[in-house]
PDB file of N, CA and C in Angstrom:
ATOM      1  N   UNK A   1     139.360  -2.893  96.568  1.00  0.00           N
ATOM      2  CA  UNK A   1     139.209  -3.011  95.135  1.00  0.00           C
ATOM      3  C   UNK A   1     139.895  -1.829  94.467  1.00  0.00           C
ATOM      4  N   UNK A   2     140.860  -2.013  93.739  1.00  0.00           N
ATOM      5  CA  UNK A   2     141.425  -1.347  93.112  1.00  0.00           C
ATOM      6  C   UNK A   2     140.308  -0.494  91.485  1.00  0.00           C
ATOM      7  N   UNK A   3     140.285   0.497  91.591  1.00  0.00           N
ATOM      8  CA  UNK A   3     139.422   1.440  90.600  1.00  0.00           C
ATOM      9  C   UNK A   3     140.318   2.062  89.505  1.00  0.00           C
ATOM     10  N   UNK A   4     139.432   1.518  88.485  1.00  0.00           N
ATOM     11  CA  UNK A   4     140.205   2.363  87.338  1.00  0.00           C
ATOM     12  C   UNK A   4     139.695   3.327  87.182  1.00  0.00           C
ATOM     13  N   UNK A   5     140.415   4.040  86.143  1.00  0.00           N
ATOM     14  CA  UNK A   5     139.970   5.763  86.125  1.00  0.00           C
ATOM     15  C   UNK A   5     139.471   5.120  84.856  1.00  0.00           C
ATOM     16  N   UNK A   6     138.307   6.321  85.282  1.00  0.00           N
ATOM     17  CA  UNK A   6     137.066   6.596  84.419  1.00  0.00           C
ATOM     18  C   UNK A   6     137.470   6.935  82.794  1.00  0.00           C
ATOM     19  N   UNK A   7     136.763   6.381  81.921  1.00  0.00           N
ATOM     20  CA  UNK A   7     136.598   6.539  80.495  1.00  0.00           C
ATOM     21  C   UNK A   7     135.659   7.872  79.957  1.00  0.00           C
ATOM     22  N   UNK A   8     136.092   8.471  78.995  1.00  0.00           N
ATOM     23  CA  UNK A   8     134.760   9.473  78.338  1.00  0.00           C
ATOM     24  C   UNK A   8     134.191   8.245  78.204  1.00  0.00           C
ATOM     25  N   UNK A   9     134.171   7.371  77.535  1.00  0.00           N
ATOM     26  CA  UNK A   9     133.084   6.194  76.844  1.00  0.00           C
ATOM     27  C   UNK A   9     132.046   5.545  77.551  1.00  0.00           C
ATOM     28  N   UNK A  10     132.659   5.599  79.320  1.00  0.00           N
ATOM     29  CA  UNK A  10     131.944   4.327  80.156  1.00  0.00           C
ATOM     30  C   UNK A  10     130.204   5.193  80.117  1.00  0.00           C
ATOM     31  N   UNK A  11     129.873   6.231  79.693  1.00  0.00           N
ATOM     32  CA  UNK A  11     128.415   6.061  79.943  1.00  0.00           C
ATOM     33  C   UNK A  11     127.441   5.693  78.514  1.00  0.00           C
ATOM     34  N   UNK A  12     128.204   5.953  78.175  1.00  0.00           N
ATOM     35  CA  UNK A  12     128.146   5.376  76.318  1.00  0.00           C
ATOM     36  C   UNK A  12     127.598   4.183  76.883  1.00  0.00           C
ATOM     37  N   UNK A  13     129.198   3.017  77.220  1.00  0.00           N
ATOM     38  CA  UNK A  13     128.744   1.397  76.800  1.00  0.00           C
ATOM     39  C   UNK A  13     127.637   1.091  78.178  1.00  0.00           C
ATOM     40  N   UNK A  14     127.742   1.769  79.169  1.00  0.00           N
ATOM     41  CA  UNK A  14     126.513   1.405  79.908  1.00  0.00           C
ATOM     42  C   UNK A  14     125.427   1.446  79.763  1.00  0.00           C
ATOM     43  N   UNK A  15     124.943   2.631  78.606  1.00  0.00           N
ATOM     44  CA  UNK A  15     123.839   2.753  78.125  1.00  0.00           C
ATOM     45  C   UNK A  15     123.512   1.623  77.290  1.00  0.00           C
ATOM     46  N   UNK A  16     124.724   0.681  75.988  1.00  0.00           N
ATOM     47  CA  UNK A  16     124.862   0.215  75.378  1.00  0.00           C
ATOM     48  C   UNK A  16     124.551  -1.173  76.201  1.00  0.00           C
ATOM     49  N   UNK A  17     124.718  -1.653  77.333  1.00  0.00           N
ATOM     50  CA  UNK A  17     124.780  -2.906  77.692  1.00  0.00           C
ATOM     51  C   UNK A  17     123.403  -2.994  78.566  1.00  0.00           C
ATOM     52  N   UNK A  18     122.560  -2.202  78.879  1.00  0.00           N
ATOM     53  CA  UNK A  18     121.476  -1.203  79.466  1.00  0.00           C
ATOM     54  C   UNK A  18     120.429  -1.957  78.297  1.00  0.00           C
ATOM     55  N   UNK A  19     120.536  -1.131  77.034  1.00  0.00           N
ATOM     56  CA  UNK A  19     119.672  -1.888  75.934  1.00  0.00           C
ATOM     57  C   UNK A  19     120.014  -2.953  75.662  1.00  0.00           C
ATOM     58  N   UNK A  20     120.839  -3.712  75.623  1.00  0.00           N
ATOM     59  CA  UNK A  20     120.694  -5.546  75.124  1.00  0.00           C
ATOM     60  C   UNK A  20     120.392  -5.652  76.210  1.00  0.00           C
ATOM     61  N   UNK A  21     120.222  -5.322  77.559  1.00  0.00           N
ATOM     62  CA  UNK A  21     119.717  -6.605  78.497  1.00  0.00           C
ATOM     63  C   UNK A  21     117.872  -6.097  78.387  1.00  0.00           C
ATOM     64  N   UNK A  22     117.715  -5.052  77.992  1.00  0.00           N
ATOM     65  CA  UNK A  22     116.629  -4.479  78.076  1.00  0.00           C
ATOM     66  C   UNK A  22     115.729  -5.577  77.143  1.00  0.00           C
ATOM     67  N   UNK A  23     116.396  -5.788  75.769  1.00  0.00           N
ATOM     68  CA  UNK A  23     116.058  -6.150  74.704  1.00  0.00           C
ATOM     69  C   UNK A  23     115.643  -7.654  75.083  1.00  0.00           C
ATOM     70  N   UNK A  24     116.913  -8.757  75.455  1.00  0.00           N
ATOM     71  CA  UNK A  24     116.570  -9.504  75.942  1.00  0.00           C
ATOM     72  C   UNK A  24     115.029  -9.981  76.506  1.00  0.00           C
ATOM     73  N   UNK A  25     115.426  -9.146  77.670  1.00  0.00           N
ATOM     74  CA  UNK A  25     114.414  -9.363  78.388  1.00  0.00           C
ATOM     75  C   UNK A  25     112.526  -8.874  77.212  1.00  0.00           C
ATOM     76  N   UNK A  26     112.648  -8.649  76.705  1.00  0.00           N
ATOM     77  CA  UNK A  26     111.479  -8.089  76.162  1.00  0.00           C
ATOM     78  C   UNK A  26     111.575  -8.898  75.074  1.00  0.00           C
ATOM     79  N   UNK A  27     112.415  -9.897  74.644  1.00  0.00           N
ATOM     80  CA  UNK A  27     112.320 -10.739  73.469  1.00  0.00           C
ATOM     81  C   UNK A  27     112.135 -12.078  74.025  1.00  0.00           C
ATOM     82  N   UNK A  28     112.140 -12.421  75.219  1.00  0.00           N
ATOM     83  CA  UNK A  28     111.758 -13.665  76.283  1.00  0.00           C
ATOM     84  C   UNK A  28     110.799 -13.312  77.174  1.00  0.00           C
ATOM     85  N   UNK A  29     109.207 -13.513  76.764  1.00  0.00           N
ATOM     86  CA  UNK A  29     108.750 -13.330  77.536  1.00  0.00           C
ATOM     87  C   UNK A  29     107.720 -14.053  78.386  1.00  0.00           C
ATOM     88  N   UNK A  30     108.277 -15.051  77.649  1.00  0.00           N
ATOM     89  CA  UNK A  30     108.001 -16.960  78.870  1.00  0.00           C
ATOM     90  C   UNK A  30     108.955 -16.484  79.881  1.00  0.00           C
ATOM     91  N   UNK A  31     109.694 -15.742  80.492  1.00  0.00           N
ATOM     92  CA  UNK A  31     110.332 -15.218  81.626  1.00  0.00           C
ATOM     93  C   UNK A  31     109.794 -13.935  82.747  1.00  0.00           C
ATOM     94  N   UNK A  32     108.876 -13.977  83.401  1.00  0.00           N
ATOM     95  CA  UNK A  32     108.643 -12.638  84.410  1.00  0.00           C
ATOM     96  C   UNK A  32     109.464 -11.894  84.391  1.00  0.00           C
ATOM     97  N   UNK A  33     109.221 -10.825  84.233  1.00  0.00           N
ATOM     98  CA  UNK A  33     110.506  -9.819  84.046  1.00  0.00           C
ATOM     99  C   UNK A  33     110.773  -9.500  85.807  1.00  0.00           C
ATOM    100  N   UNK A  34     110.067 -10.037  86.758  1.00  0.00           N
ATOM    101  CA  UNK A  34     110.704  -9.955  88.037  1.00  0.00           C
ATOM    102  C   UNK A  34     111.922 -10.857  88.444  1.00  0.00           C
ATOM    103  N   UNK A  35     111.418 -11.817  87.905  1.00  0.00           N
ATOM    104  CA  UNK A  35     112.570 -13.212  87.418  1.00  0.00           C
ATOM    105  C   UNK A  35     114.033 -12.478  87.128  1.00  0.00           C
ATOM    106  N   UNK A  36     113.816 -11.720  86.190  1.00  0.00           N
ATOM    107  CA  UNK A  36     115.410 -11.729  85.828  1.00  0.00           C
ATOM    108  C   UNK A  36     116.367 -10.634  86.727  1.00  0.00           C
ATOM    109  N   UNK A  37     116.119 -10.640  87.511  1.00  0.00           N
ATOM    110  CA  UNK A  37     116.661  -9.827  88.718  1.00  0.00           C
ATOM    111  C   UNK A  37     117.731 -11.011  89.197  1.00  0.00           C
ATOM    112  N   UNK A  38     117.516 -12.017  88.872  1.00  0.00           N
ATOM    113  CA  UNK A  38     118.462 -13.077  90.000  1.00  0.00           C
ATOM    114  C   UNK A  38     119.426 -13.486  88.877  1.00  0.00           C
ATOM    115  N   UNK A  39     119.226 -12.918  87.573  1.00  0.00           N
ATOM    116  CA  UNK A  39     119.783 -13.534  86.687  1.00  0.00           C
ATOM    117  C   UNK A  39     120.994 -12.305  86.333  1.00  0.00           C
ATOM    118  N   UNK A  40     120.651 -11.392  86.653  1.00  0.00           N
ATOM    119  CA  UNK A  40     121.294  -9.704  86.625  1.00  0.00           C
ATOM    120  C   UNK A  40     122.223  -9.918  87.486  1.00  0.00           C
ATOM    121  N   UNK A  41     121.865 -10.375  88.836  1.00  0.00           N
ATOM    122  CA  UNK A  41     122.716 -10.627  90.186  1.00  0.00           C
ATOM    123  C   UNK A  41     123.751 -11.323  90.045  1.00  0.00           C
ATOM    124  N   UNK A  42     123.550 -12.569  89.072  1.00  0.00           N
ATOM    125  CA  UNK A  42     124.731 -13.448  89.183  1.00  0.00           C
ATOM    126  C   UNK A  42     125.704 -12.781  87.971  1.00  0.00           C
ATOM    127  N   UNK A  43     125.192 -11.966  87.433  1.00  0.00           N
ATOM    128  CA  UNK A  43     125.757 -11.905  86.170  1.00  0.00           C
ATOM    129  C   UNK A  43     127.185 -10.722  86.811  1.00  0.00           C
ATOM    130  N   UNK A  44     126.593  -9.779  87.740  1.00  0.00           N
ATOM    131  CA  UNK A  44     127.178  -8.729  88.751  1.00  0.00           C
ATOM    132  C   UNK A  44     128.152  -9.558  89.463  1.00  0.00           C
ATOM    133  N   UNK A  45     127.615 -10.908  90.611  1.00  0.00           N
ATOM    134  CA  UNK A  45     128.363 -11.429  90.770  1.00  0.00           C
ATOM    135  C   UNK A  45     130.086 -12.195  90.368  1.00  0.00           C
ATOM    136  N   UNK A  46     129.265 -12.335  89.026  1.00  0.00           N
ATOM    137  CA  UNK A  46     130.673 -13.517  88.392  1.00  0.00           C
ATOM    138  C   UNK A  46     131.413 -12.548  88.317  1.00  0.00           C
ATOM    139  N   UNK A  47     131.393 -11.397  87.294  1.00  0.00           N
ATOM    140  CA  UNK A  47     131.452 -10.307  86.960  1.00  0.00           C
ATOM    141  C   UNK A  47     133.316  -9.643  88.295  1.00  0.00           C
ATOM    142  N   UNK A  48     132.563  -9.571  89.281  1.00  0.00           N
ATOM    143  CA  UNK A  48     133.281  -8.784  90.394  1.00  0.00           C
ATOM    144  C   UNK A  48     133.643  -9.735  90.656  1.00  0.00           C
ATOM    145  N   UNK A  49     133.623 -10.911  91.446  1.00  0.00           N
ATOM    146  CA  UNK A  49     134.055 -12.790  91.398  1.00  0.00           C
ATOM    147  C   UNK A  49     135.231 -12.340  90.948  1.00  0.00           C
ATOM    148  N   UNK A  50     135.431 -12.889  89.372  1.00  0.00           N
ATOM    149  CA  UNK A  50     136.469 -12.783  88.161  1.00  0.00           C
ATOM    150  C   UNK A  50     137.553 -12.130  88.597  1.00  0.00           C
ATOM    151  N   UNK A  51     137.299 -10.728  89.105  1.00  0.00           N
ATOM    152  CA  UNK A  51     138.013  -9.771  89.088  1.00  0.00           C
ATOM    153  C   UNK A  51     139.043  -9.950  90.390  1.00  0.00           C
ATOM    154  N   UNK A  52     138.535 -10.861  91.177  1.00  0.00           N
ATOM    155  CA  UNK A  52     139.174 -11.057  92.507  1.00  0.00           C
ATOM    156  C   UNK A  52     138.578  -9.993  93.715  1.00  0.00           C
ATOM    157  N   UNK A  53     137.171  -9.233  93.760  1.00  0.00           N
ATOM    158  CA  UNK A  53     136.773  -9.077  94.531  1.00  0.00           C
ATOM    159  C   UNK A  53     136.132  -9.486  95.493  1.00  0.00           C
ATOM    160  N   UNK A  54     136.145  -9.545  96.861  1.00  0.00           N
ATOM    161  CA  UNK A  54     135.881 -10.076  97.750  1.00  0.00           C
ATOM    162  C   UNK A  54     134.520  -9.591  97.793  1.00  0.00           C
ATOM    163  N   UNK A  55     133.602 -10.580  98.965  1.00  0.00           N
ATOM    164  CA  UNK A  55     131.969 -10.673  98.821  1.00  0.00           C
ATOM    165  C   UNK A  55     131.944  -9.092 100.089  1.00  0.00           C
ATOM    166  N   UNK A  56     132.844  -8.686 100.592  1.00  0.00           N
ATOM    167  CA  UNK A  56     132.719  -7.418 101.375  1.00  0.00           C
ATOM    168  C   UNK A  56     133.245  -6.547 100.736  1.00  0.00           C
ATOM    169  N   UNK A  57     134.267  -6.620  99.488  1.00  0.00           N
ATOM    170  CA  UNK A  57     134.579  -5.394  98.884  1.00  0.00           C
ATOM    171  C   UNK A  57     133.149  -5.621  97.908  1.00  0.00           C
ATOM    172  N   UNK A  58     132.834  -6.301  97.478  1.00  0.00           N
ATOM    173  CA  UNK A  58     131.937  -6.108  96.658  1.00  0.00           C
ATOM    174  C   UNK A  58     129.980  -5.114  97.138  1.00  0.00           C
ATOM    175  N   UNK A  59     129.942  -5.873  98.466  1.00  0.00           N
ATOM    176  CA  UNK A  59     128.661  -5.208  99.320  1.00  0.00           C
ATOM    177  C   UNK A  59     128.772  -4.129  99.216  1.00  0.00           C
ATOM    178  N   UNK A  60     130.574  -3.627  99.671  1.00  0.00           N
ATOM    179  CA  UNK A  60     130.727  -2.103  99.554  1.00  0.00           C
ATOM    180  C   UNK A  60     130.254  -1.493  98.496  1.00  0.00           C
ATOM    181  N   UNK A  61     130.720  -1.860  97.346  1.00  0.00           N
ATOM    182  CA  UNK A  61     130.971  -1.127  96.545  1.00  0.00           C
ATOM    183  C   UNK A  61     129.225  -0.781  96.475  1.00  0.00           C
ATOM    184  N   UNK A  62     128.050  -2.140  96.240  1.00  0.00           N
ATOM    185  CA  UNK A  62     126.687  -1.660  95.963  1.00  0.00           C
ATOM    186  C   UNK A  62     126.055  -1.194  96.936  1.00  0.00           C
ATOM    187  N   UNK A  63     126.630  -0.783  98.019  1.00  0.00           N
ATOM    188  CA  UNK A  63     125.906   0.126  99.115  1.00  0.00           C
ATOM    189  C   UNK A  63     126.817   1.570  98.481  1.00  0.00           C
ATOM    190  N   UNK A  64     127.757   1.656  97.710  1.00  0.00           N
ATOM    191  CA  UNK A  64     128.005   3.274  97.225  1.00  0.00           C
ATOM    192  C   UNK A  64     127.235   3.606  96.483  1.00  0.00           C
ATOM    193  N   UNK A  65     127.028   2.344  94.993  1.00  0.00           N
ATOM    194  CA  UNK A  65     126.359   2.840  94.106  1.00  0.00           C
ATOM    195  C   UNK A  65     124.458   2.440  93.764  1.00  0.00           C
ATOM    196  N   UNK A  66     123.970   2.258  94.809  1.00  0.00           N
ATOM    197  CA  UNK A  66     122.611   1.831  95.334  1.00  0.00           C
ATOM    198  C   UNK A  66     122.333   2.949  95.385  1.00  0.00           C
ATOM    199  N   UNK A  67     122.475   4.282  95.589  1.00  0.00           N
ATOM    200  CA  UNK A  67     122.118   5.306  95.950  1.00  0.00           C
ATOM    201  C   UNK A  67     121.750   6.598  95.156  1.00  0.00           C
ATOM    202  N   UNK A  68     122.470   5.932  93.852  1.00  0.00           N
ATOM    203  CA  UNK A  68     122.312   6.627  92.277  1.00  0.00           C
ATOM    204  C   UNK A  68     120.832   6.014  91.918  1.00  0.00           C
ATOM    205  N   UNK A  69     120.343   4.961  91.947  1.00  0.00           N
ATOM    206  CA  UNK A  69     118.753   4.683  91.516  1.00  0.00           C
ATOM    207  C   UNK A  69     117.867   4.892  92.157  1.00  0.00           C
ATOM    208  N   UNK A  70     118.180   5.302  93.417  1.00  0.00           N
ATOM    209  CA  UNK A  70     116.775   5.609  94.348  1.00  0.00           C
ATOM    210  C   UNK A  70     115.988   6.848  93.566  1.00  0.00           C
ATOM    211  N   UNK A  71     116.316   7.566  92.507  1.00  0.00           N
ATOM    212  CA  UNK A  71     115.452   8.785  92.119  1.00  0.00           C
ATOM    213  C   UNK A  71     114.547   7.711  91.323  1.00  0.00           C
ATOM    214  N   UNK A  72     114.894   6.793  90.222  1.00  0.00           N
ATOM    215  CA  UNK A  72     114.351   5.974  89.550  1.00  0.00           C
ATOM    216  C   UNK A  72     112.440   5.666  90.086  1.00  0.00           C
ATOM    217  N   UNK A  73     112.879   5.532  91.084  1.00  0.00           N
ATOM    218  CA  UNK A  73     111.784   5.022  91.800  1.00  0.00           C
ATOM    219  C   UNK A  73     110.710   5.977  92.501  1.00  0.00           C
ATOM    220  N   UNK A  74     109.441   6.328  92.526  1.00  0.00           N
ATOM    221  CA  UNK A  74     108.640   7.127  93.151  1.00  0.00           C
ATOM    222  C   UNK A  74     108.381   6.436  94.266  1.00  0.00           C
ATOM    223  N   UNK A  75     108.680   7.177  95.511  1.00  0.00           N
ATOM    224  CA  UNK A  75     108.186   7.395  97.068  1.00  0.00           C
ATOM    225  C   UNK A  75     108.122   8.338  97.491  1.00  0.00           C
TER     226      UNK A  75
END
């Protein structure tokens, strides 16, 4: 997978795309919010799909960046 170089902006719109899905989800809540995990997935999927990444460049890539949320979480 070919990587573009990084933006000043990209933590901006991540934050930015971070709250509408946040929002979403908290404005539907006839939906389990465990539910929308599969809905996140495909969205990641098409997403990298589109781009012409392969289902092993793609594993790669979320076994690099899987490793940035483990603080998120208490264990």
């Amino acid at each position: 997978m070919e990587r573009r170089p990084p933006k000043a902006t990209d933590q901006e719109e991540i934050q930015k795309a971070f709250l509408i899905l946040k929002e979403c989800m908290q404005l539907n809540h006839q939906i389990e919010p465990t539910l929308w995990v599969g809905a996140f997935w495909s969205i990641l999927v098409d997403g990298y799909n589109s781009c012409g990444v392969s289902y092993d460049e793609f594993t790669k890539e979320w076994d690099r960046f899987k490793h940035h949320y483990k603080p998120w979480f208490d264990e």
